[in-house]
Every structure is written in structure tokens, then in C-alpha cells.
Protein backbone atom coordinates (compact mmCIF):
# COMPACT_ATOMS: atom_id res chain seq x y z
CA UNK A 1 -6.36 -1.86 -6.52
CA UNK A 2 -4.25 -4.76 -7.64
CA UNK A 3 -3.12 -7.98 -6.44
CA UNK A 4 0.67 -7.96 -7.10
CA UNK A 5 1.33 -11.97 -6.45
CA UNK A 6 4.93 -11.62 -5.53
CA UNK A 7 5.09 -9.38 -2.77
CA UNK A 8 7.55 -6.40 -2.01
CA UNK A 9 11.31 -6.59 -3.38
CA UNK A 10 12.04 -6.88 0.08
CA UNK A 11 9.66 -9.81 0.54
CA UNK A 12 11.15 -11.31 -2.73
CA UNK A 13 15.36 -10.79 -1.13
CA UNK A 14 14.16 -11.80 2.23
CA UNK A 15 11.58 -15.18 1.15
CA UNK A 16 14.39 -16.30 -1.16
CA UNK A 17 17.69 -15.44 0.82
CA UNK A 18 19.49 -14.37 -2.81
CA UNK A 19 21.00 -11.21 -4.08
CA UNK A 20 18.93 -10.01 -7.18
CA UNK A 21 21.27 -9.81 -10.24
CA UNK A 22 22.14 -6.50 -12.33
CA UNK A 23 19.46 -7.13 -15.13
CA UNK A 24 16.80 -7.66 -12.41
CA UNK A 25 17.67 -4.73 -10.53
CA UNK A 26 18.12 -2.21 -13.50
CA UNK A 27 14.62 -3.64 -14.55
CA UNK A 28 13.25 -2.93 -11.10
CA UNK A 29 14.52 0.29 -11.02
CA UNK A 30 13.61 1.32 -15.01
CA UNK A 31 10.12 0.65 -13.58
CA UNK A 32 10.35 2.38 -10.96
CA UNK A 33 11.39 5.64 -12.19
CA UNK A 34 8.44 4.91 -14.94
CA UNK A 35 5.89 5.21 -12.36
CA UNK A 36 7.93 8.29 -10.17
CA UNK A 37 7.93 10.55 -13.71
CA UNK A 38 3.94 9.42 -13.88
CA UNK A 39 3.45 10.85 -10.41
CA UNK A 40 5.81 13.72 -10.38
CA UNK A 41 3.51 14.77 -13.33
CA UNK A 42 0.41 14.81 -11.80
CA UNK A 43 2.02 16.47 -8.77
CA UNK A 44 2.26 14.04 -6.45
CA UNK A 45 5.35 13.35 -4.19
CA UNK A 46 6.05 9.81 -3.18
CA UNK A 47 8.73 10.82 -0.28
CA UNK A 48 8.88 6.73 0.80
CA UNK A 49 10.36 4.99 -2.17
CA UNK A 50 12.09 1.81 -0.86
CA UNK A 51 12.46 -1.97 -1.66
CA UNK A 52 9.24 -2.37 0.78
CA UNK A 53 7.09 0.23 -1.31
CA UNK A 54 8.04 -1.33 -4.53
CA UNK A 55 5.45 -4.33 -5.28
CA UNK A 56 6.18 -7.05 -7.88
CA UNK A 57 3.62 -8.99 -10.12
CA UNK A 58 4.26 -12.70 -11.33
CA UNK A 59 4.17 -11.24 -15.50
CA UNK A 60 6.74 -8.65 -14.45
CA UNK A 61 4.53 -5.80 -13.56
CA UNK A 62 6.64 -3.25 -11.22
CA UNK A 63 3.90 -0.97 -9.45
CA UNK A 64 5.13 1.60 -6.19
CA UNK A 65 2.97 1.54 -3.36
CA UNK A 66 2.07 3.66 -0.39
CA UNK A 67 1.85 1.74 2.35
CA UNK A 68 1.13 4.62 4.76
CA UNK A 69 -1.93 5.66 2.98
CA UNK A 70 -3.61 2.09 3.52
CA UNK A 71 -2.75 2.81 7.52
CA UNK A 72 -4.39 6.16 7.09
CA UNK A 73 -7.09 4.53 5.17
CA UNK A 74 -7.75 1.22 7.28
CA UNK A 75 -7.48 4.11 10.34
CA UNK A 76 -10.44 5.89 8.99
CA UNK A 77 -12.44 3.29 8.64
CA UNK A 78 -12.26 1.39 11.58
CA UNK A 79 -12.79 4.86 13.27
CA UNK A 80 -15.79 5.28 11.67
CA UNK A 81 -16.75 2.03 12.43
CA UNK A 82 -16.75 2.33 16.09
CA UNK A 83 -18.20 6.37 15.96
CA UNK A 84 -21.47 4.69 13.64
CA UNK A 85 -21.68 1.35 16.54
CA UNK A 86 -21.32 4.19 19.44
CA UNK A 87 -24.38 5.85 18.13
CA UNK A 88 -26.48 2.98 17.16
CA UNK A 89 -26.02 1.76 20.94
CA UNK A 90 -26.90 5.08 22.56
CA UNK A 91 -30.00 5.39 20.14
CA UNK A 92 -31.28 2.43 20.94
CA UNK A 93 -30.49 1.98 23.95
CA UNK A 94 -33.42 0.91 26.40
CA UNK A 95 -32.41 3.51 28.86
CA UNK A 96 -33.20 5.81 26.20
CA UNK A 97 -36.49 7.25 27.27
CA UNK A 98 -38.46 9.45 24.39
């Protein structure tokens, strides 16, 4: 995973209150559709593109990312967090009688 310094494009509008200009958004979008083609040919489906999903790098890297996996991922793990601590109390519990 990378660090993208700059945020989303909608961090970039919102942080400094300015409309982007033509070249920046034709860049943006070039980039983009770079990275769609890559996916579409490995089979994957994006189905969230937007200016939130669309993370920006300080040397002009344009990468798209899927927010909703990290949920799904972050969900997982803090799920299986608190299954693995549920056990470990019950097993050693000193109720537990053997």
C-alpha cells in the first residue's frame, strides 16, 4: 500500500477552496482511465469511481482507491480481534474448572 501525500481530489478542491484548471483535470482523468483499462483487464470492476476514490501523490502519481474494501478489511479484523479476546477470556477463565 502507498502513502499518497496529497489526499483525495476532493480533499485537494475542498483544503484549497479553488477550481482545478483544464490541464489538471484532463491529467487527473488521463490517469484515471490508465488505471480503469489496468483493472478492467484483469477483470475487476471498480463501480465507485469518484473525486473521493481518486488519491493524489506530491510527484504527480494518480492511483484509484477503494475505500470500501479498507471498511470491509478494518471490519474483519477488528472482528477477529474481539472473537480471538472472547476465547482467550473463557479459556482462561478461573471459573473454568478442568
Amino acid at each position: 500500500m502507498d502513502y499518497m501525500s496529497v489526499g483525495s481530489v476532493r480533499d485537494l478542491i475542498e483544503d484549497t477552496q479553488m477550481a482545478l484548471t483544464e490541464e489538471q483535470v484532463a491529467f487527473i482523468c488521463r490517469e484515471s482511465l490508465k488505471g480503469l483499462l489496468y483493472l478492467h483487464g484483469t477483470k475487476i470492476i471498480h463501480r465507485d469511481v469518484k473525486s473521493a476514490n481518486i488519491l493524489l501523490d506530491a510527484d504527480g502519481a494518480v492511483k484509484i482507491g477503494i475505500y470500501q474494501l479498507l471498511l470491509l478489511l478494518l471490519l474483519y479484523i477488528v472482528i477477529s480481534c474481539i472473537c480471538i479476546c472472547f476465547y482467550l477470556c473463557v479459556v482462561f477463565s478461573p471459573l473454568s474448572i478442568y
